[in-house]
C-alpha atoms as a PDB file:
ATOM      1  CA  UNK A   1     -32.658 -21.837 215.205  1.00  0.00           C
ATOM      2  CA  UNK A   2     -29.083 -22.322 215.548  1.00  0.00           C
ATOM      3  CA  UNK A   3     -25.892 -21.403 213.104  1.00  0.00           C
ATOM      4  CA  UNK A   4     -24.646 -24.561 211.776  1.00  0.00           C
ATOM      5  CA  UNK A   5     -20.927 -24.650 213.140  1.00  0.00           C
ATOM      6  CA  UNK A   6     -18.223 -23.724 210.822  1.00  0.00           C
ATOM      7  CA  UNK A   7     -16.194 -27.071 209.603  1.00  0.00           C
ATOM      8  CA  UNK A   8     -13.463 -27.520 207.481  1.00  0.00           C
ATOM      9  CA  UNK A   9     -10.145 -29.848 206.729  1.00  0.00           C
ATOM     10  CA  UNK A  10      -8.147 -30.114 209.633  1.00  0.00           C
ATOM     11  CA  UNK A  11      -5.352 -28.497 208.463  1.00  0.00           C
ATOM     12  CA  UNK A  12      -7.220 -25.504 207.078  1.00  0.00           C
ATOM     13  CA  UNK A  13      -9.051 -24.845 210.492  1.00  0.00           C
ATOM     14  CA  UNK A  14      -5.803 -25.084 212.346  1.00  0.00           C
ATOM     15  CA  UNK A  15      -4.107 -22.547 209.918  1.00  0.00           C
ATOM     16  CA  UNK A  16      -6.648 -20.247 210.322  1.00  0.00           C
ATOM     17  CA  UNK A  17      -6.681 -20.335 213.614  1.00  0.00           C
ATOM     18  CA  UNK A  18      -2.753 -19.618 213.641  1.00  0.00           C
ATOM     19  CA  UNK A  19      -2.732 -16.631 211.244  1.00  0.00           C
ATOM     20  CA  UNK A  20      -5.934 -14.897 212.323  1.00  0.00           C
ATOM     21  CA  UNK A  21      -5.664 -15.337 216.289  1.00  0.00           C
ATOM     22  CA  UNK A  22      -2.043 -16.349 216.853  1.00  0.00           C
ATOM     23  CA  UNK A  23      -3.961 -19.786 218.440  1.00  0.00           C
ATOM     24  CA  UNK A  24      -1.817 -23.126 218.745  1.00  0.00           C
ATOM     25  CA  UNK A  25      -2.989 -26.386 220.420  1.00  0.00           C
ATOM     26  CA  UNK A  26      -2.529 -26.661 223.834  1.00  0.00           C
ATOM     27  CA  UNK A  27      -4.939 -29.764 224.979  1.00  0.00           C
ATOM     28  CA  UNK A  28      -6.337 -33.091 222.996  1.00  0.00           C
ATOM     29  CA  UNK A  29      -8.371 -35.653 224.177  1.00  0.00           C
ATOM     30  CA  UNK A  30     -10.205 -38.807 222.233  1.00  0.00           C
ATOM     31  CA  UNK A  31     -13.668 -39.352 222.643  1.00  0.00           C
ATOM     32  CA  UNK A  32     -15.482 -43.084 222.233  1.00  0.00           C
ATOM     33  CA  UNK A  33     -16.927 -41.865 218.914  1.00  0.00           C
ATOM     34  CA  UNK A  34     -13.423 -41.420 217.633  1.00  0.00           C
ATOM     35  CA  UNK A  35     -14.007 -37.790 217.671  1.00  0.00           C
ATOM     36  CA  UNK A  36     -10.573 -35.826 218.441  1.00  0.00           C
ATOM     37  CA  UNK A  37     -11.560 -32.787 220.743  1.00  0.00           C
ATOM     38  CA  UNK A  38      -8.545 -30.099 220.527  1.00  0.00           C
ATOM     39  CA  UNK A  39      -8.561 -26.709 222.793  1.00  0.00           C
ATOM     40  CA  UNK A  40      -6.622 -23.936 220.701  1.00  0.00           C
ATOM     41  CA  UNK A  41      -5.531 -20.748 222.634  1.00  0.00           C
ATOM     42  CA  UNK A  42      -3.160 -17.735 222.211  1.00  0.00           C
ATOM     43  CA  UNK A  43      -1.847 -16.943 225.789  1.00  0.00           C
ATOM     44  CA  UNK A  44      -0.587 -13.689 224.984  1.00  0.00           C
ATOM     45  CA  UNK A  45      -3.992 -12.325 223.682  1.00  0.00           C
ATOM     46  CA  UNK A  46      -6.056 -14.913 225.737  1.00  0.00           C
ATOM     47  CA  UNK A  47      -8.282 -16.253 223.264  1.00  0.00           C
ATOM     48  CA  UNK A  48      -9.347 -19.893 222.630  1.00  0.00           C
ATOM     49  CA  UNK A  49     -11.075 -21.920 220.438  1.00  0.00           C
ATOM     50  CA  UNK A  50     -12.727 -25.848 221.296  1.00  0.00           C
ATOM     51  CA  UNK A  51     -12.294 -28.280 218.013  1.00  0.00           C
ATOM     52  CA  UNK A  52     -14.078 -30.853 217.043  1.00  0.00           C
ATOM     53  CA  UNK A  53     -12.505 -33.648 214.605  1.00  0.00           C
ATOM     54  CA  UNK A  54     -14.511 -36.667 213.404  1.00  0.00           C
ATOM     55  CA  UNK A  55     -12.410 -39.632 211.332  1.00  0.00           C
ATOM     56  CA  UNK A  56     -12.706 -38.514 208.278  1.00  0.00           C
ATOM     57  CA  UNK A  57     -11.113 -35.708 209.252  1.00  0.00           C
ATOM     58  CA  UNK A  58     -13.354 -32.705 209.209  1.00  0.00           C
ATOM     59  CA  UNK A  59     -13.077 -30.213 211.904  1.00  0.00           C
ATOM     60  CA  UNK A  60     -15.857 -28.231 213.436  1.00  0.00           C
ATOM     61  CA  UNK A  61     -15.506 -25.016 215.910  1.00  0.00           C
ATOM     62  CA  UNK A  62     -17.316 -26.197 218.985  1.00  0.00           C
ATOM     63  CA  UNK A  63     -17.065 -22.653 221.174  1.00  0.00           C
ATOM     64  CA  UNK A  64     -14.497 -19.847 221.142  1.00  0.00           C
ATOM     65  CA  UNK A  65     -13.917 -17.275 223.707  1.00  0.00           C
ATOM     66  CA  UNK A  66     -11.395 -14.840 225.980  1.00  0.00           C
ATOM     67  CA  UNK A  67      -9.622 -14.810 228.727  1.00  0.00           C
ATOM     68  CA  UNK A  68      -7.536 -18.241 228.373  1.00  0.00           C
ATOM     69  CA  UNK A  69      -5.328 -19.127 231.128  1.00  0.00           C
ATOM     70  CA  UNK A  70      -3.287 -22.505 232.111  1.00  0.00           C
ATOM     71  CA  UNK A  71      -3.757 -23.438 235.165  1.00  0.00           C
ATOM     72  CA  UNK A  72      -2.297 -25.824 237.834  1.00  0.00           C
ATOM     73  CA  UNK A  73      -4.059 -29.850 237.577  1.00  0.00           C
ATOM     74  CA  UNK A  74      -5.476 -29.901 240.915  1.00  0.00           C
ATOM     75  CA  UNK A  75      -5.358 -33.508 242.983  1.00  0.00           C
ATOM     76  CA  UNK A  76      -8.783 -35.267 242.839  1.00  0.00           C
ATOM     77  CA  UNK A  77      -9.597 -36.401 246.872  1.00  0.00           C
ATOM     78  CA  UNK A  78      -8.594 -40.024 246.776  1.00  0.00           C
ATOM     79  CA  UNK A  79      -6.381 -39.707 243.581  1.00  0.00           C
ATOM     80  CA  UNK A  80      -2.545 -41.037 244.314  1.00  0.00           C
ATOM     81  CA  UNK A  81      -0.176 -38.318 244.159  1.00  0.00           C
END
């Protein structure tokens, strides 16, 4: 059986996230549900952490790992420049 995934007020996961791993946002995106996916990472330790927000404003840890690194977009084939 899985862990239920740790959730909290927004601003409580994001603070934690900050004093215990040094993490700050770095990525965002807004899914059809309203959800507000964030990616938190600390480039100088290189761990991250994948956020979950749904509108009422509850924030769930989605995954978390090492080795964080920002890379280059690459072109899509058939994408403008």
């Amino acid at each position: 059986m899985a862990e239920p995934r740790p959730c909290a007020p927004h601003d409580t996961i994001a603070g934690a996230l900050s004093d215990q791993y040094g993490e700050s946002a770095h990525a965002m995106g807004l899914a059809e549900d309203s959800t507000v996916m964030e990616l938190y990472a600390a480039p100088q330790t290189g761990t991250w952490t994948l956020t979950v927000t749904m509108p009422n404003g509850v924030t769930c840890l989605v995954a978390t790992g090492k080795n964080f690194e920002t890379i280059q977009p690459t072109q899509v084939k058939g994408d403008p420049a």
